[in-house]
C-alpha atoms as a PDB file:
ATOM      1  CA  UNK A   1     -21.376 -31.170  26.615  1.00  0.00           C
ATOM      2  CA  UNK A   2     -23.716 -28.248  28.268  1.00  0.00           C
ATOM      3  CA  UNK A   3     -21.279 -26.758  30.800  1.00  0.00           C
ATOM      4  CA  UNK A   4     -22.985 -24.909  33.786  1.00  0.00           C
ATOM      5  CA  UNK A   5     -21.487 -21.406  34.766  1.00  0.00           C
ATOM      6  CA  UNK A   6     -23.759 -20.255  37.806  1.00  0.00           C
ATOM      7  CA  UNK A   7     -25.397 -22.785  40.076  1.00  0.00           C
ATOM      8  CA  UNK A   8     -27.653 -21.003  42.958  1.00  0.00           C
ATOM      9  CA  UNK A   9     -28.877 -23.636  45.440  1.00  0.00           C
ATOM     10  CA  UNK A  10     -31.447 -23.378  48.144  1.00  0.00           C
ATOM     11  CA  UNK A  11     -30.230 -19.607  48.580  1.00  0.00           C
ATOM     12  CA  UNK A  12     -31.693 -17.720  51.048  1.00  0.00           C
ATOM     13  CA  UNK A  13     -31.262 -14.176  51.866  1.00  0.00           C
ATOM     14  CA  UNK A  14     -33.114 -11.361  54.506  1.00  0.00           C
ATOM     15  CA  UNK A  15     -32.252  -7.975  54.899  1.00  0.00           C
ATOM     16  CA  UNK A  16     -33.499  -8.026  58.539  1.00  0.00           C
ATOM     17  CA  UNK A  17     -35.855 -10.598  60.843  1.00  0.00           C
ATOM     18  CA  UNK A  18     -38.556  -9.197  58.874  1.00  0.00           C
ATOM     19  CA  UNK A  19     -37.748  -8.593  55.377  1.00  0.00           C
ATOM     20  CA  UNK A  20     -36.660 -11.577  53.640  1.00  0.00           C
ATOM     21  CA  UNK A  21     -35.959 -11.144  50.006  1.00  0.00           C
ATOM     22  CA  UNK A  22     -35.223 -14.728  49.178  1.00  0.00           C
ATOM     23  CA  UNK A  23     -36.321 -17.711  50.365  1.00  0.00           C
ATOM     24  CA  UNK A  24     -35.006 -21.352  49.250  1.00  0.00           C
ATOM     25  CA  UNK A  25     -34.454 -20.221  45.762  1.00  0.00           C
ATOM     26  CA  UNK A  26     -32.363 -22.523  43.590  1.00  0.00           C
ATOM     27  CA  UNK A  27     -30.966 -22.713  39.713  1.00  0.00           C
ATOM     28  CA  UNK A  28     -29.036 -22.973  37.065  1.00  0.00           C
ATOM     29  CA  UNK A  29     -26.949 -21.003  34.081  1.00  0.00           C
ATOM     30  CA  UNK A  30     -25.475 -22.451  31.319  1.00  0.00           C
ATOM     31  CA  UNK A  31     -22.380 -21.126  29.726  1.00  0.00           C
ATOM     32  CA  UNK A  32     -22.469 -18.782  26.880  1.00  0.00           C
ATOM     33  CA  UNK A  33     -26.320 -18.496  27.227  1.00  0.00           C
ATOM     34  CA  UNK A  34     -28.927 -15.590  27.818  1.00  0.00           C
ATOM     35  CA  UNK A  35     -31.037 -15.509  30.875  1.00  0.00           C
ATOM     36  CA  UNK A  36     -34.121 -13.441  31.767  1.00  0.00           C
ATOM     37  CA  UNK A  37     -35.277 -12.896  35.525  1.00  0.00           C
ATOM     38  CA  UNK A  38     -38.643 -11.413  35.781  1.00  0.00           C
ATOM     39  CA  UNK A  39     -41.148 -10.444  38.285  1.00  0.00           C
ATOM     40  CA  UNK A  40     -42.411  -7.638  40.147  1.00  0.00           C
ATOM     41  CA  UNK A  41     -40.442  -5.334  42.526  1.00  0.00           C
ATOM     42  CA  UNK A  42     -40.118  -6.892  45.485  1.00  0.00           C
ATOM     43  CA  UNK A  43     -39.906 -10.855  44.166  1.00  0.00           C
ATOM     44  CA  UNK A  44     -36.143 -11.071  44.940  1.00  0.00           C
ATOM     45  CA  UNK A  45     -34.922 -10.186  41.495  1.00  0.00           C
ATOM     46  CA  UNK A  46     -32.527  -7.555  41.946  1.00  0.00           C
ATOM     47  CA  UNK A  47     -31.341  -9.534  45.432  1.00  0.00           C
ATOM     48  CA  UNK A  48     -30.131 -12.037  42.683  1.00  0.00           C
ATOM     49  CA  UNK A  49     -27.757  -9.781  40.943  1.00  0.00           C
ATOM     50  CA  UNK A  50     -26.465  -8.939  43.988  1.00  0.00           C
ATOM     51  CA  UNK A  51     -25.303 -12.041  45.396  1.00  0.00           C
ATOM     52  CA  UNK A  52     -24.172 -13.256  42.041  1.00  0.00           C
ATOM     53  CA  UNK A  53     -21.766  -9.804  42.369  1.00  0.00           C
ATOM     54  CA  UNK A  54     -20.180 -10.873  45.789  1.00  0.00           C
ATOM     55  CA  UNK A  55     -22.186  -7.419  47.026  1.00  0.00           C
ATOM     56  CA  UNK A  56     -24.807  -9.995  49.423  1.00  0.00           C
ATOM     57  CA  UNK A  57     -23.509 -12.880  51.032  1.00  0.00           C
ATOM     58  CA  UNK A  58     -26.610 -15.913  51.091  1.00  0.00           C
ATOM     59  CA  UNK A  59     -27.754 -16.052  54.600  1.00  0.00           C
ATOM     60  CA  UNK A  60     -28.359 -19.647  53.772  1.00  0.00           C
ATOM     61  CA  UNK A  61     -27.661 -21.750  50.889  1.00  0.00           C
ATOM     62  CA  UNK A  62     -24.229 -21.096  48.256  1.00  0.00           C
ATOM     63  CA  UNK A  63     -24.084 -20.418  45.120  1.00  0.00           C
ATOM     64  CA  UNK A  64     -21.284 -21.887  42.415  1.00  0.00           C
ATOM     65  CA  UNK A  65     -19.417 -19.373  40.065  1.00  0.00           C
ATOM     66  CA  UNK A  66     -17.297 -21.147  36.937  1.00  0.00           C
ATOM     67  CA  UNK A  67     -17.204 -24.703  39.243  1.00  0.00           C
ATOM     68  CA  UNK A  68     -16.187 -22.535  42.447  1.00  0.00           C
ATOM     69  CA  UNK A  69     -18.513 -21.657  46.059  1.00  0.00           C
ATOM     70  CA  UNK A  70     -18.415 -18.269  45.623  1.00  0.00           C
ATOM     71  CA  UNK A  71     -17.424 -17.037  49.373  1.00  0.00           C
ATOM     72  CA  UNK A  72     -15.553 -14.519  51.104  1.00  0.00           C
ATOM     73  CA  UNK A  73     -12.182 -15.951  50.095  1.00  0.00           C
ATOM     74  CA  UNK A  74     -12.142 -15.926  46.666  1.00  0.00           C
ATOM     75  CA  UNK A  75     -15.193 -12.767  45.985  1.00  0.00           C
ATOM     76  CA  UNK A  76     -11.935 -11.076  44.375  1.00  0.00           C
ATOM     77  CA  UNK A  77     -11.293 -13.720  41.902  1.00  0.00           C
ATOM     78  CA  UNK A  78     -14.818 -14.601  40.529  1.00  0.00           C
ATOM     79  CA  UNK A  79     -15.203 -10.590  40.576  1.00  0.00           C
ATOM     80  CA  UNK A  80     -12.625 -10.914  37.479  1.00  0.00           C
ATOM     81  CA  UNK A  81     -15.074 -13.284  35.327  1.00  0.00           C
ATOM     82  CA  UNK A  82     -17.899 -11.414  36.330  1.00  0.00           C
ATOM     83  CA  UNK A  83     -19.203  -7.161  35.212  1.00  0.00           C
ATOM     84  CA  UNK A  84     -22.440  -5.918  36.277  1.00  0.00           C
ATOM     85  CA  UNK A  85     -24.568  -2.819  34.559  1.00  0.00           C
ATOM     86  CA  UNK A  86     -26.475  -0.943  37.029  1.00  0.00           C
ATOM     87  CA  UNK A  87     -30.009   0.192  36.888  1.00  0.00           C
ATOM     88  CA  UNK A  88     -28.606   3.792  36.983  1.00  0.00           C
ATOM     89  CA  UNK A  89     -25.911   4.902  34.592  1.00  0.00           C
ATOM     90  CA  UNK A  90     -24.768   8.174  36.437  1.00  0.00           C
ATOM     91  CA  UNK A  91     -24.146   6.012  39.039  1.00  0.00           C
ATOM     92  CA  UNK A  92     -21.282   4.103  37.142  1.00  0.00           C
ATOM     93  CA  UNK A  93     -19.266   6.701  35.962  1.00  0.00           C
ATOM     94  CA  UNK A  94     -15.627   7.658  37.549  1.00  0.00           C
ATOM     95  CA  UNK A  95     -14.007   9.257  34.948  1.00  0.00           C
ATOM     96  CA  UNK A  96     -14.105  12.967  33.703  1.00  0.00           C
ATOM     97  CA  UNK A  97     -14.629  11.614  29.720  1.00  0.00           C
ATOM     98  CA  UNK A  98     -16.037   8.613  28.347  1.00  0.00           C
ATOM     99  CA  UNK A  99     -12.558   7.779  27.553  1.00  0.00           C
ATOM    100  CA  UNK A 100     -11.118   7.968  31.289  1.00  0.00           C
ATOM    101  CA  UNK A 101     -14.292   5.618  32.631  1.00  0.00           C
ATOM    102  CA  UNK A 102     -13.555   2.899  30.027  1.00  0.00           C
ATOM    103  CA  UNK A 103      -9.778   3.288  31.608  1.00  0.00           C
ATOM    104  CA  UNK A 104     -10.937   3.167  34.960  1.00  0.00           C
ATOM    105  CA  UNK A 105     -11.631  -0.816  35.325  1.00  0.00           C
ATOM    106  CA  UNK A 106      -8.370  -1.878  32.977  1.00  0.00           C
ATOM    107  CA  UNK A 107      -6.587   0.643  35.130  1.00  0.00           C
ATOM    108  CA  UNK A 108      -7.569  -1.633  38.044  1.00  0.00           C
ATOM    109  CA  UNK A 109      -6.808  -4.819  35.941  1.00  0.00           C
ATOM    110  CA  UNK A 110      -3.333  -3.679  35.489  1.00  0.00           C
ATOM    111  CA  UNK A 111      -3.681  -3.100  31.906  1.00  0.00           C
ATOM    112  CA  UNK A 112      -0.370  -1.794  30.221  1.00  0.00           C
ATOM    113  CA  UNK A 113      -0.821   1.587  28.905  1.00  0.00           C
ATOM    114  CA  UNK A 114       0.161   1.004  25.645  1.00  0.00           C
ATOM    115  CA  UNK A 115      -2.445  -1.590  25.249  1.00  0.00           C
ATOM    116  CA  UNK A 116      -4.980   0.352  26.701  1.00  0.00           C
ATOM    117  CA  UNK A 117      -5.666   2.601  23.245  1.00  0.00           C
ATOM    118  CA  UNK A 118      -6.765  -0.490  21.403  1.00  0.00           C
ATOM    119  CA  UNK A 119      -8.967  -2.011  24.035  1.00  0.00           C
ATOM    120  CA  UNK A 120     -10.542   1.436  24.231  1.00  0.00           C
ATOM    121  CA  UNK A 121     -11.398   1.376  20.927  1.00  0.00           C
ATOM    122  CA  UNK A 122     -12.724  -1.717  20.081  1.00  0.00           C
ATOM    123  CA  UNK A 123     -15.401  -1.768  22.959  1.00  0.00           C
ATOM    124  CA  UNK A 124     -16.665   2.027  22.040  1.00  0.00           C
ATOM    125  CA  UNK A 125     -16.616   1.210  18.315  1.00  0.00           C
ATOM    126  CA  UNK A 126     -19.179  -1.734  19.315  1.00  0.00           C
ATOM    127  CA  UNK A 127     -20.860   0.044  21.598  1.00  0.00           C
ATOM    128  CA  UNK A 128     -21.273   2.444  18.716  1.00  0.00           C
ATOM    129  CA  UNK A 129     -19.359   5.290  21.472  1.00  0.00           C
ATOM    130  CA  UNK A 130     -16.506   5.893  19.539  1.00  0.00           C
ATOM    131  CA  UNK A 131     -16.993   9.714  18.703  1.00  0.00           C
ATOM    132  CA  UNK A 132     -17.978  10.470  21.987  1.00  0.00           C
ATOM    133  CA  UNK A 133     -14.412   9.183  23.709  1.00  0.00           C
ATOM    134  CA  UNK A 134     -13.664  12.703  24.583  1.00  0.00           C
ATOM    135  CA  UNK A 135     -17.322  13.932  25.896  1.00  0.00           C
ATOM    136  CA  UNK A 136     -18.242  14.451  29.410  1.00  0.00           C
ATOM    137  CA  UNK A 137     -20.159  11.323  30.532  1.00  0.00           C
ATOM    138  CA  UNK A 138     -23.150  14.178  31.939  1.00  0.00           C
ATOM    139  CA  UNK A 139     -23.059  15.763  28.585  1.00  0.00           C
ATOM    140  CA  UNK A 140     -24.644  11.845  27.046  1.00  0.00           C
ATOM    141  CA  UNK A 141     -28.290  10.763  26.928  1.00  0.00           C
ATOM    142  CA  UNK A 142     -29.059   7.818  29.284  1.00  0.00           C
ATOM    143  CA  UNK A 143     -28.910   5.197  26.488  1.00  0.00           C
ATOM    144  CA  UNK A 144     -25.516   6.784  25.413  1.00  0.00           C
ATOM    145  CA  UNK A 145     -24.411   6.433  29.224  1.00  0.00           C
ATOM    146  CA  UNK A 146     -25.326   3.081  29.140  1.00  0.00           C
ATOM    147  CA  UNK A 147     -23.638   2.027  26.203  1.00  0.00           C
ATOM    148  CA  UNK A 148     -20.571   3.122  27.777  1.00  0.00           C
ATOM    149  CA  UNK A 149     -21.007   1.354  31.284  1.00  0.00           C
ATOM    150  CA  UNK A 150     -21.370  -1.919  28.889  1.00  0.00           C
ATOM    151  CA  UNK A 151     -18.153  -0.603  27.136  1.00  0.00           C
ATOM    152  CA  UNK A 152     -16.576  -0.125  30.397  1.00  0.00           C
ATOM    153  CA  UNK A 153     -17.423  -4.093  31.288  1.00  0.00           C
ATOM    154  CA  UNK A 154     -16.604  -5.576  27.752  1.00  0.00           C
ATOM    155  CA  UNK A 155     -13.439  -4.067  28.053  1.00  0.00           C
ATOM    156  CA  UNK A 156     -12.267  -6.241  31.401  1.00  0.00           C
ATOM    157  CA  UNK A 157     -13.556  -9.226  29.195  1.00  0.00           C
ATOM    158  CA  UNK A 158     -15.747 -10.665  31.864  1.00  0.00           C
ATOM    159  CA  UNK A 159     -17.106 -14.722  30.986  1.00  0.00           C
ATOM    160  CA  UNK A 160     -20.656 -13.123  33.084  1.00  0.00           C
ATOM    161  CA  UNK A 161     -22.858 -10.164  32.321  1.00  0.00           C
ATOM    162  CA  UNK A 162     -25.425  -9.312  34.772  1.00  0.00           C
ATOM    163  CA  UNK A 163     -27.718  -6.548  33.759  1.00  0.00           C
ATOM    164  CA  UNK A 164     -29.536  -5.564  36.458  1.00  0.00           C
ATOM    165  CA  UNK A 165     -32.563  -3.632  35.306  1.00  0.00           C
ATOM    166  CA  UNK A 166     -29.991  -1.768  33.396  1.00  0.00           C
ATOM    167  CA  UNK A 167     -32.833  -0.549  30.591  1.00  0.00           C
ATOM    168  CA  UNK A 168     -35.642   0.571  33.541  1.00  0.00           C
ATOM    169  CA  UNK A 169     -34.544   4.185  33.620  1.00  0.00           C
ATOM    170  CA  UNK A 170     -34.616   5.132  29.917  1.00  0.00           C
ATOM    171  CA  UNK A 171     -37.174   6.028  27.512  1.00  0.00           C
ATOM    172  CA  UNK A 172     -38.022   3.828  24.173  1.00  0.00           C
ATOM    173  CA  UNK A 173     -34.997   4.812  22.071  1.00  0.00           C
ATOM    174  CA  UNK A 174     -32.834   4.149  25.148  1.00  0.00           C
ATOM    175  CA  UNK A 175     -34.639   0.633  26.298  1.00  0.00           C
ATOM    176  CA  UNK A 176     -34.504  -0.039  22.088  1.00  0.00           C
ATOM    177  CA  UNK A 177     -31.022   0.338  21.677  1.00  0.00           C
ATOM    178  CA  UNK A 178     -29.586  -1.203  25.053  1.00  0.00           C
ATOM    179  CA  UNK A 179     -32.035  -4.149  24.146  1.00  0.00           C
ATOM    180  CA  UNK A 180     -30.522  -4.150  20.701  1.00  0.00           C
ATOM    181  CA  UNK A 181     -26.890  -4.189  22.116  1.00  0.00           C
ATOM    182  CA  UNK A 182     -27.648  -7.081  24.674  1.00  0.00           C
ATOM    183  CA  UNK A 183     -28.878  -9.030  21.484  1.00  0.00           C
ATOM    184  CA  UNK A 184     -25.585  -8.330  19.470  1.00  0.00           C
ATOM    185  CA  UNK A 185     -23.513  -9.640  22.768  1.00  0.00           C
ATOM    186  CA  UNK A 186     -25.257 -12.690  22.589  1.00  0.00           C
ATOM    187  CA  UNK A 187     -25.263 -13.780  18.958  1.00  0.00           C
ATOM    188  CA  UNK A 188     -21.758 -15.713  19.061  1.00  0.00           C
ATOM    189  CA  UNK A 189     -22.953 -17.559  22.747  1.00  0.00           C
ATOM    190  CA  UNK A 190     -19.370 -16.499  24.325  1.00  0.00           C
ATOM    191  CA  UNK A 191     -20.700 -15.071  26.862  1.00  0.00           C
ATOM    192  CA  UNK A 192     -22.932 -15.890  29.375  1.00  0.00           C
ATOM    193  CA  UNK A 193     -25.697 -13.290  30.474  1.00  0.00           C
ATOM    194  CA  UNK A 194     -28.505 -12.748  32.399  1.00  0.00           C
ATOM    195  CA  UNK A 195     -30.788  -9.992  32.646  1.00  0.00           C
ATOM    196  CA  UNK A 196     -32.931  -8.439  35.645  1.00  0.00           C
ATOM    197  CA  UNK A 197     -36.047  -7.387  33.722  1.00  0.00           C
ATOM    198  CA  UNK A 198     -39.451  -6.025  34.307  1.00  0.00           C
ATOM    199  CA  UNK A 199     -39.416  -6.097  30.336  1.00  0.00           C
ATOM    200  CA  UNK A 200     -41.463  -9.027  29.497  1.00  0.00           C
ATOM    201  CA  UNK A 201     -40.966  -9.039  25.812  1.00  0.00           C
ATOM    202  CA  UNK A 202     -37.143  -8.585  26.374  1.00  0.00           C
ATOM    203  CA  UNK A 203     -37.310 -12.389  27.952  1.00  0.00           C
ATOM    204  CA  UNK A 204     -38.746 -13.334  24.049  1.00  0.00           C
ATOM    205  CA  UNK A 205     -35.342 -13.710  22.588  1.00  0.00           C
ATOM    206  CA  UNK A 206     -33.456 -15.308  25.806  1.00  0.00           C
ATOM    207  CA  UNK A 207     -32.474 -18.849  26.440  1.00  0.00           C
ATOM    208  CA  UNK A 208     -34.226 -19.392  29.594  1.00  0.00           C
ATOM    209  CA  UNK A 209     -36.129 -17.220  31.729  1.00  0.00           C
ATOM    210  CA  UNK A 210     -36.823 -17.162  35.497  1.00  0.00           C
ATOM    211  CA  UNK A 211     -39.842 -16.016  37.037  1.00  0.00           C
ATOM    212  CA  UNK A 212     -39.314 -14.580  40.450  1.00  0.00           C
ATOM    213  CA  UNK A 213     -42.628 -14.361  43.020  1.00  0.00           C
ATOM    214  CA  UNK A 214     -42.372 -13.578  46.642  1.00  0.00           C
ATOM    215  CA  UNK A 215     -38.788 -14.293  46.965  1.00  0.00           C
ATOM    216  CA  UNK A 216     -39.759 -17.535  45.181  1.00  0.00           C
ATOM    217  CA  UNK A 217     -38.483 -19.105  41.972  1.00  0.00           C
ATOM    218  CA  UNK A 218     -42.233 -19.540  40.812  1.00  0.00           C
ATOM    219  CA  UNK A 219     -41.044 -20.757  37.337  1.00  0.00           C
ATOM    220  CA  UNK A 220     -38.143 -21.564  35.124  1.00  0.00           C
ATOM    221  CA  UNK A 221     -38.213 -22.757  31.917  1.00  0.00           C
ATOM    222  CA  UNK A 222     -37.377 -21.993  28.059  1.00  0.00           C
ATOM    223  CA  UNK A 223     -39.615 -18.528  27.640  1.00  0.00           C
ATOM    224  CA  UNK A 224     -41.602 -20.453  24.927  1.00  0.00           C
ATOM    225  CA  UNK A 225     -43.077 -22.865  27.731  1.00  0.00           C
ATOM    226  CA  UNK A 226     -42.968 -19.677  30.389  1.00  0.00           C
ATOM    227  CA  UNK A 227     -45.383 -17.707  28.212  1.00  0.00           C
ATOM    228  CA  UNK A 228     -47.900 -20.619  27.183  1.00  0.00           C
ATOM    229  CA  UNK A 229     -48.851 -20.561  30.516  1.00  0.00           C
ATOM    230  CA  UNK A 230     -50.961 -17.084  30.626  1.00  0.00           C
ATOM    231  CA  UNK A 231     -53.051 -18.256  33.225  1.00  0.00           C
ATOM    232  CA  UNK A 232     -50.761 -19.060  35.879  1.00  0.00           C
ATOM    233  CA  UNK A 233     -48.703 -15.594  35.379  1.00  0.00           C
ATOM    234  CA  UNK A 234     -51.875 -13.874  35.479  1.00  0.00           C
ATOM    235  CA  UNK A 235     -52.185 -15.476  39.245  1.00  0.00           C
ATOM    236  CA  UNK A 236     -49.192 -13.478  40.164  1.00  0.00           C
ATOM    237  CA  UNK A 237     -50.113 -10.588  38.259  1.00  0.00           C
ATOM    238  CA  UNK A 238     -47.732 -10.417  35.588  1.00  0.00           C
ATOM    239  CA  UNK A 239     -48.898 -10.136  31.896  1.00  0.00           C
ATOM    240  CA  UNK A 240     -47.303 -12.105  28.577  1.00  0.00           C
ATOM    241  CA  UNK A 241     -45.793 -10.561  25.389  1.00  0.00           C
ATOM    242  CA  UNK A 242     -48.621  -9.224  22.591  1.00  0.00           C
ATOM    243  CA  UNK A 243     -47.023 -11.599  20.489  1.00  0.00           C
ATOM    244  CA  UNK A 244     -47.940 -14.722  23.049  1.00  0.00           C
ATOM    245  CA  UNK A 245     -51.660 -13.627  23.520  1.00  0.00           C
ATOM    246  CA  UNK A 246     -52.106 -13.779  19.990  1.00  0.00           C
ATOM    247  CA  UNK A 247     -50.482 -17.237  19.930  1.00  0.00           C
ATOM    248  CA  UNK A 248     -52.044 -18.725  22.552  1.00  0.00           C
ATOM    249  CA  UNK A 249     -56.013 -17.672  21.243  1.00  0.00           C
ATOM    250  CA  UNK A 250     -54.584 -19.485  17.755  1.00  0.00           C
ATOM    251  CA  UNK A 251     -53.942 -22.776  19.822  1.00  0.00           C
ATOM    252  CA  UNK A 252     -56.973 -22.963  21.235  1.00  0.00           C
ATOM    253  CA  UNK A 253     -58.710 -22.318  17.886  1.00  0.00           C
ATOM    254  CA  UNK A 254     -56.390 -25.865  16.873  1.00  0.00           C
ATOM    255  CA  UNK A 255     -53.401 -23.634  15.219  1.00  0.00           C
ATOM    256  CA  UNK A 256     -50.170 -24.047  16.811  1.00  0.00           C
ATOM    257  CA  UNK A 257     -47.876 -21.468  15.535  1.00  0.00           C
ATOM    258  CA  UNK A 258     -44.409 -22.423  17.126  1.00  0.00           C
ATOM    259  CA  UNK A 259     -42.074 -20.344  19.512  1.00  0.00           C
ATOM    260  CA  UNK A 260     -42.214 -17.308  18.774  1.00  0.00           C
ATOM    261  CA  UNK A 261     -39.650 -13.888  19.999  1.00  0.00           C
ATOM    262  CA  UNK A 262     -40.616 -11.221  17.902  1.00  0.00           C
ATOM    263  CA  UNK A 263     -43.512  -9.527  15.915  1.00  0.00           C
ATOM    264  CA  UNK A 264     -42.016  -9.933  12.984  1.00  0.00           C
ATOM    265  CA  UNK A 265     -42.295 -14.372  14.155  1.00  0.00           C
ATOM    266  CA  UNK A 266     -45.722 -14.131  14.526  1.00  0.00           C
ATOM    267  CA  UNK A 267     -46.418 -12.623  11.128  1.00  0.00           C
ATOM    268  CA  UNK A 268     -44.495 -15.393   9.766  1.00  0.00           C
ATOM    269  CA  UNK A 269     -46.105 -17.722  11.846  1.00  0.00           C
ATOM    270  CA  UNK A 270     -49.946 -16.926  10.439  1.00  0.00           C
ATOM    271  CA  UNK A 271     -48.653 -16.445   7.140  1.00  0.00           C
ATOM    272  CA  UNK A 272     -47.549 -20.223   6.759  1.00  0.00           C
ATOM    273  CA  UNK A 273     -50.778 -21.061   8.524  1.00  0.00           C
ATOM    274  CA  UNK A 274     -52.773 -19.161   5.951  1.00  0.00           C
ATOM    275  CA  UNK A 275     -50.505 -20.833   3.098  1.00  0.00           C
ATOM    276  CA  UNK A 276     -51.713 -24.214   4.420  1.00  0.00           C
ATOM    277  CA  UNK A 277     -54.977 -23.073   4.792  1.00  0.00           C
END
C-alpha cells in the first residue's frame, strides 16, 4: 500500500499584510518518492521548504510529517526525519575541514565517537568526498561544497530530503553532478525527496512534480502529464524540457512517443517509430 509521508493542506502563509507567499495551497508526498516543485521566484516555492523544515509556521492550514501535525511541540522530533540542502553551500558549513562539518550534525545526534569514523566514511565515499576529508570547506568548488552538505545530511539518516534550490548557484559541472547525485539517492526509493527547482528538465526524471504560480498550486501531476500541457505553462510563463517540445510536435503529427526523461528517451523513442515506419 502507497504510504503518504508529507500531507500539506489548505496552507497558507504571509510574510506581512501585504506579502503573502502562499495562499490555500494543498498536497501530497508519497514515501520513498522524488518530487519536483517548480515555478518562478516569487510562486511560493522556496516558502514550501521552509515550512516543511519547522523554519515557517502556516499562518493557516497544517501540514502532516510521517502521520504527525507538524507544530511547535514536536518541530524537534520531525526535525530528526527530516535534512535540508540550502541554496548556498558556504552557508552550511560549521566545521574547519570537510571532516569536522560531516561531525557537526552526528555530534548533535549524540553519535558515539567511535562510530563516528565509519559514518564519516561511508557518506563522503558516496558523495565521492572522501579525499577531501581533511580540506578546508573554502578551499572546494561549489559542487564539491555541495556534495558535502548532502554528506553532512545522509549521515543523520534523515527518511526526508528537501533540496531547496540547492543546484541554482553553480555552474554546469556543478548543477551536472549534484543532479547526478540526487538521481543515485533515489534509485533504491528509501528515501523520500523533493526538490525546489527552477530546473525544468531536472523535474524529467521525478515522480511527481508541482507547479507553483502566485502562491498557487497551479498544477500537480506525474511530469509526463505536467509537460504535455505546453500551452497552459506557457500562460504562466514557464517553458517545457527540449525533449517535450519535440514530443509534443510528434503527437500532433499522430506519433505518440511515450514518457519521456532524458535525451537519450527521445532518441529511443523516434527510433522505434522509424522501425515501425
Amino acid at each position: 500500500m502507497v504510504m503518504e509521508i508529507i500531507e500539506v493542506k489548505n496552507v497558507s502563509f504571509a510574510y506581512t499584510k501585504d506579502i503573502v507567499a502562499l495562499n490555500d495551497v494543498s498536497f501530497r508526498v508519497q514515501k520513498g518518492s522524488y518530487t519536483t516543485i517548480v515555478g518562478h521566484n516569487g510562486s511560493g516555492k522556496s516558502t514550501i521548504a521552509k515550512l516543511l523544515a519547522g523554519l515557517l509556521a502556516p499562518s493557516k492550514g497544517a501540514i502532516h510529517i510521517g502521520g504527525e501535525i507538524l507544530d511547535i511541540n514536536n518541530t524537534a522530533k520531525i526535525r530528526n526525519q527530516l535534512g535540508i540542502v540550502f541554496q548556498n553551500p558556504d552557508n552550511q558549513f560549521i566545521g574547519s575541514t570537510v571532516r569536522d562539518d560531516i561531525a557537526f550534525g552526528l555530534e548533535n545526534h549524540c553519535v558515539a565517537p567511535e562510530r563516528m569514523d565509519e559514518i564519516i566514511d561511508r557518506f563522503s565515499e558516496f558523495v565521492n568526498m572522501k579525499d577531501y576529508l581533511d580540506r578546508e570547506p573554502n578551499n572546494l568548488s561549489g559542487g564539491q561544497k555541495q556534495r558535502v552538505a548532502i554528506a553532512g545530511v545522509l549521515a543523520m539518516g534523515p527518511e526526508i530530503i528537501i533540496f531547496d534550490e540547492a543546484t541554482s548557484m553553480l555552474d554546469p559541472k556543478g548543477k551536472a553532478e549534484i543532479k547526478k547525485l540526487i538521481y543515485s539517492l533515489h534509485a533504491d526509493k528509501q528515501l523520500t525527496i523533493v526538490s525546489i527547482t527552477h530546473d525544468i528538465e531536472e523535474a524529467l526524471k521525478s515522480d511527481h512534480t508541482i507547479v507553483m504560480n502566485k502562491g498557487q498550486v497551479f498544477m500537480d501531476d506525474h511530469p509526463c502529464n505536467i509537460f504535455k500541457e505546453e500551452e497552459k505553462l506557457h500562460s504562466i510563463g514557464l517553458d517545457i524540457p527540449f525533449t517535450y517540445k519535440v514530443a509534443n510536435e510528434l503527437r500532433k503529427a499522430g506519433y505518440d512517443v511515450g514518457c519521456l526523461d532524458s535525451m537519450e528517451g527521445l532518441v529511443r523513442a523516434i527510433c522505434q517509430l522509424n522501425s515501425r515506419i
